[in-house]
Protein backbone atom coordinates (compact mmCIF):
# COMPACT_ATOMS: atom_id res chain seq x y z
CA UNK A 1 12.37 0.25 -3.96
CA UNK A 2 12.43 1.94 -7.25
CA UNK A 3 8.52 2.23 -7.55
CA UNK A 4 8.06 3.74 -4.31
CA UNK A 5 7.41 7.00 -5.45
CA UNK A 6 4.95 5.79 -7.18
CA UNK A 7 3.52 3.06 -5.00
CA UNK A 8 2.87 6.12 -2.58
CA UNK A 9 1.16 8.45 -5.11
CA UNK A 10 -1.08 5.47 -5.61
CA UNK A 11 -2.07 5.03 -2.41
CA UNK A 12 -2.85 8.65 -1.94
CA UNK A 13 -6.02 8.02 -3.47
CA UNK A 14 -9.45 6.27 -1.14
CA UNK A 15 -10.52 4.59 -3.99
CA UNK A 16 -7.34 2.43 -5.29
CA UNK A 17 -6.98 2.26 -1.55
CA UNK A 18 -10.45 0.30 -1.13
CA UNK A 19 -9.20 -1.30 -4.40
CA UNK A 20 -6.69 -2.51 -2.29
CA UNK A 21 -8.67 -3.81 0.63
CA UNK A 22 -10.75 -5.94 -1.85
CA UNK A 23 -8.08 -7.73 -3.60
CA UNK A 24 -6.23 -8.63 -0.32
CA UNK A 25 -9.56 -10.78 -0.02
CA UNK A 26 -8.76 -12.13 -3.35
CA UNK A 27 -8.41 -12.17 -6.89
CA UNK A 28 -11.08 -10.65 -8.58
CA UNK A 29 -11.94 -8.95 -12.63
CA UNK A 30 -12.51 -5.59 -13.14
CA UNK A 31 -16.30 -5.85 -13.29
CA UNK A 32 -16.03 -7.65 -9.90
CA UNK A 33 -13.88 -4.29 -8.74
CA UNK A 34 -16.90 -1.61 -10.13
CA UNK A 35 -19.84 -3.42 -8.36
CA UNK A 36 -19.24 -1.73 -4.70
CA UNK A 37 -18.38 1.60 -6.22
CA UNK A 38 -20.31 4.40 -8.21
CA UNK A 39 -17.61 4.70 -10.61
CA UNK A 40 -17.98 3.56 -14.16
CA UNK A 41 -15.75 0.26 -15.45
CA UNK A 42 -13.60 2.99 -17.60
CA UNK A 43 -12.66 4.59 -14.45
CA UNK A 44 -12.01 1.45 -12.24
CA UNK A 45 -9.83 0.38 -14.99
CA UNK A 46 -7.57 3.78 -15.06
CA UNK A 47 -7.04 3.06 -11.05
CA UNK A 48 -6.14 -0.51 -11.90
CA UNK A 49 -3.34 0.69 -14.55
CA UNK A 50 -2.02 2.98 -11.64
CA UNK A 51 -1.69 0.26 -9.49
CA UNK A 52 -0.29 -1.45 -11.53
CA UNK A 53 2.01 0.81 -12.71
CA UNK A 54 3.14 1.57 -9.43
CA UNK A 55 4.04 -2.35 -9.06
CA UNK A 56 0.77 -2.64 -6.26
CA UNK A 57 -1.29 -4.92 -8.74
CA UNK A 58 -0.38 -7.91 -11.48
CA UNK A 59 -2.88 -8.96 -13.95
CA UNK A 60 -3.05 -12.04 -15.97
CA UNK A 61 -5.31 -13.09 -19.18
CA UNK A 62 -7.94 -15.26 -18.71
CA UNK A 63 -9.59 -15.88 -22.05
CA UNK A 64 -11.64 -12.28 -22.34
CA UNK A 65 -11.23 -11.64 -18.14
CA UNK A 66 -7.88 -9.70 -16.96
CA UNK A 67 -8.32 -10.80 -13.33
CA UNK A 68 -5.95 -8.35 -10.89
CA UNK A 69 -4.23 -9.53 -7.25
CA UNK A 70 -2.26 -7.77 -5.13
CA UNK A 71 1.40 -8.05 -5.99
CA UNK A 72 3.15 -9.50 -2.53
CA UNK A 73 6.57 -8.02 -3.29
CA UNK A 74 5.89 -4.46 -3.63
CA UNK A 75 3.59 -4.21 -0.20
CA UNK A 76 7.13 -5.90 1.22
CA UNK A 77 9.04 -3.25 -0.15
CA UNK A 78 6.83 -0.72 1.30
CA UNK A 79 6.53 -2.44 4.73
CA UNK A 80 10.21 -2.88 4.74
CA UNK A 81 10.94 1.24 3.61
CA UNK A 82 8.29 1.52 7.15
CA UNK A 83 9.95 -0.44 9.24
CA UNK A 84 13.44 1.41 8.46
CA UNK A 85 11.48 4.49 9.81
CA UNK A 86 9.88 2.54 13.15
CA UNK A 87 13.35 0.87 14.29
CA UNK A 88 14.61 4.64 13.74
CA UNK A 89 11.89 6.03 16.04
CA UNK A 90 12.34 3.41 18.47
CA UNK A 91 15.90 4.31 18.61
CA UNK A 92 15.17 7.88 19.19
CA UNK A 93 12.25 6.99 21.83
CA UNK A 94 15.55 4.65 23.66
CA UNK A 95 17.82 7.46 23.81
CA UNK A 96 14.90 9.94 25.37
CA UNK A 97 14.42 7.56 27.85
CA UNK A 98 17.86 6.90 28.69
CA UNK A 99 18.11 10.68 28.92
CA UNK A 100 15.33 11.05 31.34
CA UNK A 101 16.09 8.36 33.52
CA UNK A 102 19.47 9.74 34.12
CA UNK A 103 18.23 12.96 35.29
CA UNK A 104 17.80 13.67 38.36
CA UNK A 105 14.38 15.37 40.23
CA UNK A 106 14.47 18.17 41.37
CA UNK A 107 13.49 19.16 44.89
């Protein structure tokens, strides 16, 4: 979980979010990744080096294309650092309600 400093600061921002979104429907290029945004193929391409950066993307050469897909590992890591924090809240919510079923009401 070295990267998820990073993973997180990449996430903070909506577009490499919906960047995201699109590649868990797939693989697709970087020209494929401008088309539903007004951003310009420079700028898509500095969110895709954050992603990837941050371990969230992997790229691979395909003659002149560098198509991008979601990199499985790192949204396990990030999934498993969240689920460390549910199971700890569910152990909190546990002891409340032990707590309040023990007391007794008032009358």
């Amino acid at each position: 979980m070295a990267n998820l400093d990073a993973a997180f600061s990449a996430l903070a921002d909506p577009t490499r979010r919906a960047i995201l979104a699109r590649l868990a429907l797939g693989e697709a290029t970087v020209m494929e990744l401008v088309e539903p945004f007004e951003l310009t193929q420079p700028a898509i391409s500095r969110h895709l080096k954050v992603l990837e950066g941050a371990g969230l993307i992997v790229r691979r050469v395909e003659g002149t294309k560098r198509p991008c897909r979601l990199a499985p590992t790192a949204v396990a890591e990030i999934d498993q650092w969240l689920g460390m924090l549910r199971r700890a809240l569910e152990t909190n919510y546990d002891r409340l309600d032990g707590v309040l079923a023990a007391m007794k009401p008032e009358k």
